[in-house]
Every structure is written in structure tokens, then in C-alpha cells.
Protein backbone atom coordinates (compact mmCIF):
# COMPACT_ATOMS: atom_id res chain seq x y z
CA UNK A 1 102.00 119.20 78.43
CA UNK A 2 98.66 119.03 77.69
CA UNK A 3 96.09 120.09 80.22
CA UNK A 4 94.84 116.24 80.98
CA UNK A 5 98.34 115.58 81.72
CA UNK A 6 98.95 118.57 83.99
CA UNK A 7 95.43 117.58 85.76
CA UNK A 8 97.07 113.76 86.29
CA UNK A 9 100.19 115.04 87.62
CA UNK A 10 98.28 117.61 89.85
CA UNK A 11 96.42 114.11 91.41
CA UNK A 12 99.02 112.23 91.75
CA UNK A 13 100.57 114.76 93.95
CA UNK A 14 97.32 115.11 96.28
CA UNK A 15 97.25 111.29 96.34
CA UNK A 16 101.20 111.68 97.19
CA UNK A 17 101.17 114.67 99.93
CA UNK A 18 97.83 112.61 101.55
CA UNK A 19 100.20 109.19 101.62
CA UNK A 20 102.28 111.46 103.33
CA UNK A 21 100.27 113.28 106.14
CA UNK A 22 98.65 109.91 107.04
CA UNK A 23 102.21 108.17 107.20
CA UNK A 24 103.21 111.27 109.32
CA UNK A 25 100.20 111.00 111.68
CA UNK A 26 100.01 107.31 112.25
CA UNK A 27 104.25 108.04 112.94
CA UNK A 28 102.96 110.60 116.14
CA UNK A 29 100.38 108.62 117.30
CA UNK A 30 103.08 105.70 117.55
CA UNK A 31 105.23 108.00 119.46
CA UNK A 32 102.28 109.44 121.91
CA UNK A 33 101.61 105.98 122.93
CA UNK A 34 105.14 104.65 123.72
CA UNK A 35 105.76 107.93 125.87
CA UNK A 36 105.95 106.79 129.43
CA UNK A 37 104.26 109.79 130.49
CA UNK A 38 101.24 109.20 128.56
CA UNK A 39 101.09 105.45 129.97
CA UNK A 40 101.02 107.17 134.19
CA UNK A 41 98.16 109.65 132.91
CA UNK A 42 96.43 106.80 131.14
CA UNK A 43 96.53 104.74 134.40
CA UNK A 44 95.40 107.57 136.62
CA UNK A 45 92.23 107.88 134.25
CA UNK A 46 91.68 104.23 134.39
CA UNK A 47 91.87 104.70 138.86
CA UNK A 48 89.77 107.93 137.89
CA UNK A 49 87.16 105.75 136.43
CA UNK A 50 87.27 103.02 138.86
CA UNK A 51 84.20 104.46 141.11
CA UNK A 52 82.21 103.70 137.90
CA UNK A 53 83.71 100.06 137.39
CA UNK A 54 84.60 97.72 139.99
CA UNK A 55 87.72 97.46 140.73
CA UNK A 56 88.63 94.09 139.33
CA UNK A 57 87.25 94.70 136.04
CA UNK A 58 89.58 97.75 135.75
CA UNK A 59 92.45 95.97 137.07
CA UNK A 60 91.53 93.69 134.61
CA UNK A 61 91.41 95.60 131.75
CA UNK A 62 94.65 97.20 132.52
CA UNK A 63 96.40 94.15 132.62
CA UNK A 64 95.21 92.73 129.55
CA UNK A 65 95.82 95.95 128.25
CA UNK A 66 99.96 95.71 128.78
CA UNK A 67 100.36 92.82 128.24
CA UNK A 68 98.71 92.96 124.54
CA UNK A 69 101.05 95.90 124.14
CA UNK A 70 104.36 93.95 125.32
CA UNK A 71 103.45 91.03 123.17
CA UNK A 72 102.69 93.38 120.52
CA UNK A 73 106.17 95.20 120.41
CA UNK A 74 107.93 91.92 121.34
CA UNK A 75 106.57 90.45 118.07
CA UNK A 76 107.39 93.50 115.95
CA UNK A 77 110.92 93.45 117.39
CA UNK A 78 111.02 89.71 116.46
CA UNK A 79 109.91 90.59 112.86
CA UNK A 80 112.93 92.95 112.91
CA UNK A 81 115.80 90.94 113.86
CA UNK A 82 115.09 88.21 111.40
């Protein structure tokens, strides 16, 4: 093996074990946010921050907020069944 070919093959396992990490870490992050726990603390932040905000713009914002995630993981169970 020449040392070009050792230098490829060294590259295209960087490019490989980076796939890798950044598949692993967008896997956690997908896991942090379905975590019911995370949801409660993210709500109590949002009441946290309501003094700043009024109230209905909050509210608001929550709202939209689940309900773009339940459509979101009712279309990507969709995808899945068929």
C-alpha cells in the first residue's frame, strides 16, 4: 500500500467516524426531546418567562409549539406504516 493510499483510507475513516458521531448526536437529541420530563421543565421555563411576555403570546407559542410536534411525529409514523 502505497502511502497515497494509506492517506485515502486514513480519510475515509475520519469522514466515516464523523458520519457517525453526528448520526449518534442527532439520535440523543431525538431522545432528550421526546422525554416527558424535559417537556414539564420546558413548560415551567416558558411560565418562568411569562412576566416578560404576556400571557397569551406564551400560551400561544406553547400551543403552536405541540401541536407542530404531534403533527410532526404523526406524519413520521404515517411514513412508517406505509
Amino acid at each position: 500500500m502505497t502511502e497515497l493510499e494509506e492517506l485515502k483510507q486514513r480519510r475515509e475513516l475520519v469522514v466515516l467516524a464523523a458520519e457517525l458521531q453526528r448520526a449518534n448526536v442527532m439520535r440523543r437529541i431525538e431522545r432528550l426531546q421526546r422525554n416527558p420530563a424535559r417537556r414539564v421543565l420546558g413548560f415551567a421555563a416558558l411560565a418562568a418567562s411569562a412576566a416578560r411576555k404576556p400571557a397569551v403570546l406564551t400560551l400561544g407559542t406553547a400551543a403552536a409549539k405541540f401541536a407542530l410536534n404531534y403533527w410532526r411525529k404523526r406524519s413520521a409514523r404515517r411514513r412508517l406504516q406505509h
